[in-house]
Protein backbone atom coordinates (compact mmCIF):
# COMPACT_ATOMS: atom_id res chain seq x y z
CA UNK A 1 93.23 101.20 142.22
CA UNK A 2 92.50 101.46 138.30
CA UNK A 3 89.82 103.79 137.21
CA UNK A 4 88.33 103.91 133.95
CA UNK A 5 88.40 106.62 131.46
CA UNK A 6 84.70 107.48 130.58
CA UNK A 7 84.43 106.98 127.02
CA UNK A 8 81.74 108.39 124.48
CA UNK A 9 79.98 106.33 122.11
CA UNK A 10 81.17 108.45 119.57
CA UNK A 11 84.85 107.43 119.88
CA UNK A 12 84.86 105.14 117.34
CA UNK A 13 82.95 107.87 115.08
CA UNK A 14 86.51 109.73 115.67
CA UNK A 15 88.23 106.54 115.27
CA UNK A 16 86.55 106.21 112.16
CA UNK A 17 87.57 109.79 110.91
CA UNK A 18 91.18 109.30 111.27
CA UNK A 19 91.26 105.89 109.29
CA UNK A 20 89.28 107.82 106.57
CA UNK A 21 91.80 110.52 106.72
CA UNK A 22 94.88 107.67 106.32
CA UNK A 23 93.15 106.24 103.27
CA UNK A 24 92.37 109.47 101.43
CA UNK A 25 96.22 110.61 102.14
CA UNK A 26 98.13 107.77 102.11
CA UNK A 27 99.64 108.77 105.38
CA UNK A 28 99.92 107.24 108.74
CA UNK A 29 97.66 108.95 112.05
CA UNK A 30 101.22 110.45 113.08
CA UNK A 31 104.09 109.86 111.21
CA UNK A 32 107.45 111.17 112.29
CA UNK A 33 108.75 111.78 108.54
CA UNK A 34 106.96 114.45 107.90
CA UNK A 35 108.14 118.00 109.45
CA UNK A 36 106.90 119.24 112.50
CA UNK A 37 103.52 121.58 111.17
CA UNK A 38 102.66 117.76 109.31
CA UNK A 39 103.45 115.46 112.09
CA UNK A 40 99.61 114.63 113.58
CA UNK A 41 97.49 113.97 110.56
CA UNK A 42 94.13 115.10 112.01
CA UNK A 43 96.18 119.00 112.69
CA UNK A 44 97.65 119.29 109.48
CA UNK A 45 94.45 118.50 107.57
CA UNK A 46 92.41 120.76 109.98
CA UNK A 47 94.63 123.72 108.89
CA UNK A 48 94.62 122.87 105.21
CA UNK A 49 90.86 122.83 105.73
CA UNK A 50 91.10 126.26 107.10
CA UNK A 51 93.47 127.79 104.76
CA UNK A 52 90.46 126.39 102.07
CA UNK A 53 93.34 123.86 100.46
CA UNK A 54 91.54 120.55 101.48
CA UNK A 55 92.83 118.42 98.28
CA UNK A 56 96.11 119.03 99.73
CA UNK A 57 95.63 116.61 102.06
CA UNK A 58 94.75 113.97 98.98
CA UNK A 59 97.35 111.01 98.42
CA UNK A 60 99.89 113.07 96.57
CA UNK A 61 101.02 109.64 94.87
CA UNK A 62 97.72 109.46 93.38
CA UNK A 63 97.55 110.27 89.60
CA UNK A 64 96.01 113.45 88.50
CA UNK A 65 92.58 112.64 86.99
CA UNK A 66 92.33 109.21 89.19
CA UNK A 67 89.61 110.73 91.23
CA UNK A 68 86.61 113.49 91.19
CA UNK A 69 88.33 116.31 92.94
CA UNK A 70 84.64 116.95 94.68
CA UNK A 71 84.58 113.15 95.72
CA UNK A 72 87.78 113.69 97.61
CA UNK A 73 86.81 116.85 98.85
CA UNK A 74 83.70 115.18 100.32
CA UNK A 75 85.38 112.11 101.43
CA UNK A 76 87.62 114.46 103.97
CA UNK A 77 84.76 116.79 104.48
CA UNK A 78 83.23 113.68 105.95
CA UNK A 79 86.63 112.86 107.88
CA UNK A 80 86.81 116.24 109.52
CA UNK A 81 82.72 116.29 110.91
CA UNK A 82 83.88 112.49 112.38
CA UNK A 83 86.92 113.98 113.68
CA UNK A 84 85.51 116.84 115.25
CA UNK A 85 86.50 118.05 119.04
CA UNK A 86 83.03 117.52 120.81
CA UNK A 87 81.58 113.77 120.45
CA UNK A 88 78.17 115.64 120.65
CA UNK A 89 79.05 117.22 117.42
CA UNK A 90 80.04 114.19 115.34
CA UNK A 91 77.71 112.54 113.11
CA UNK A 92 76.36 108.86 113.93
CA UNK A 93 77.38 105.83 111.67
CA UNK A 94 74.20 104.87 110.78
């Protein structure tokens, strides 16, 4: 017998959040390159965001000056509230 996983309509608000995060640092959802603390994206740019170093997590191939260093800020601000834990928590896409 299958059974279905309940899902939120929020997922794709999380969904949403990760691609956001893959744009604004050039890196892949999980990417097995990177060492161990850097593996999973979402972590690694949820403890940037608590060690207050949230433009680490910008494209480093980027070039200085390319982009408003608030913008970016924002942009994974943004990525983080669609990413967040609870589904009740996460902002809608309208």
């Amino acid at each position: 017998r299958q059974t279905v996983a309940s899902c939120h309509p929020k997922t794709d608000v999380f969904s949403f959040g990760v691609v956001v995060f893959e744009i604004a640092s050039g890196r892949h959802a999980v990417d097995l390159f990177f060492s161990e603390d850097k593996i999973i994206l979402l972590d690694w740019v949820r403890r940037l965001s608590d060690n207050r170093k949230l433009l680490d997590a910008g494209d480093s191939r980027l070039l200085k000056g390319s982009y408003d260093n608030s913008d970016m800020k924002r942009l994974i601000h943004l990525a983080l509230l669609y990413s967040l834990n609870n589904p009740i928590h996460r902002p809608n896409m309208k």
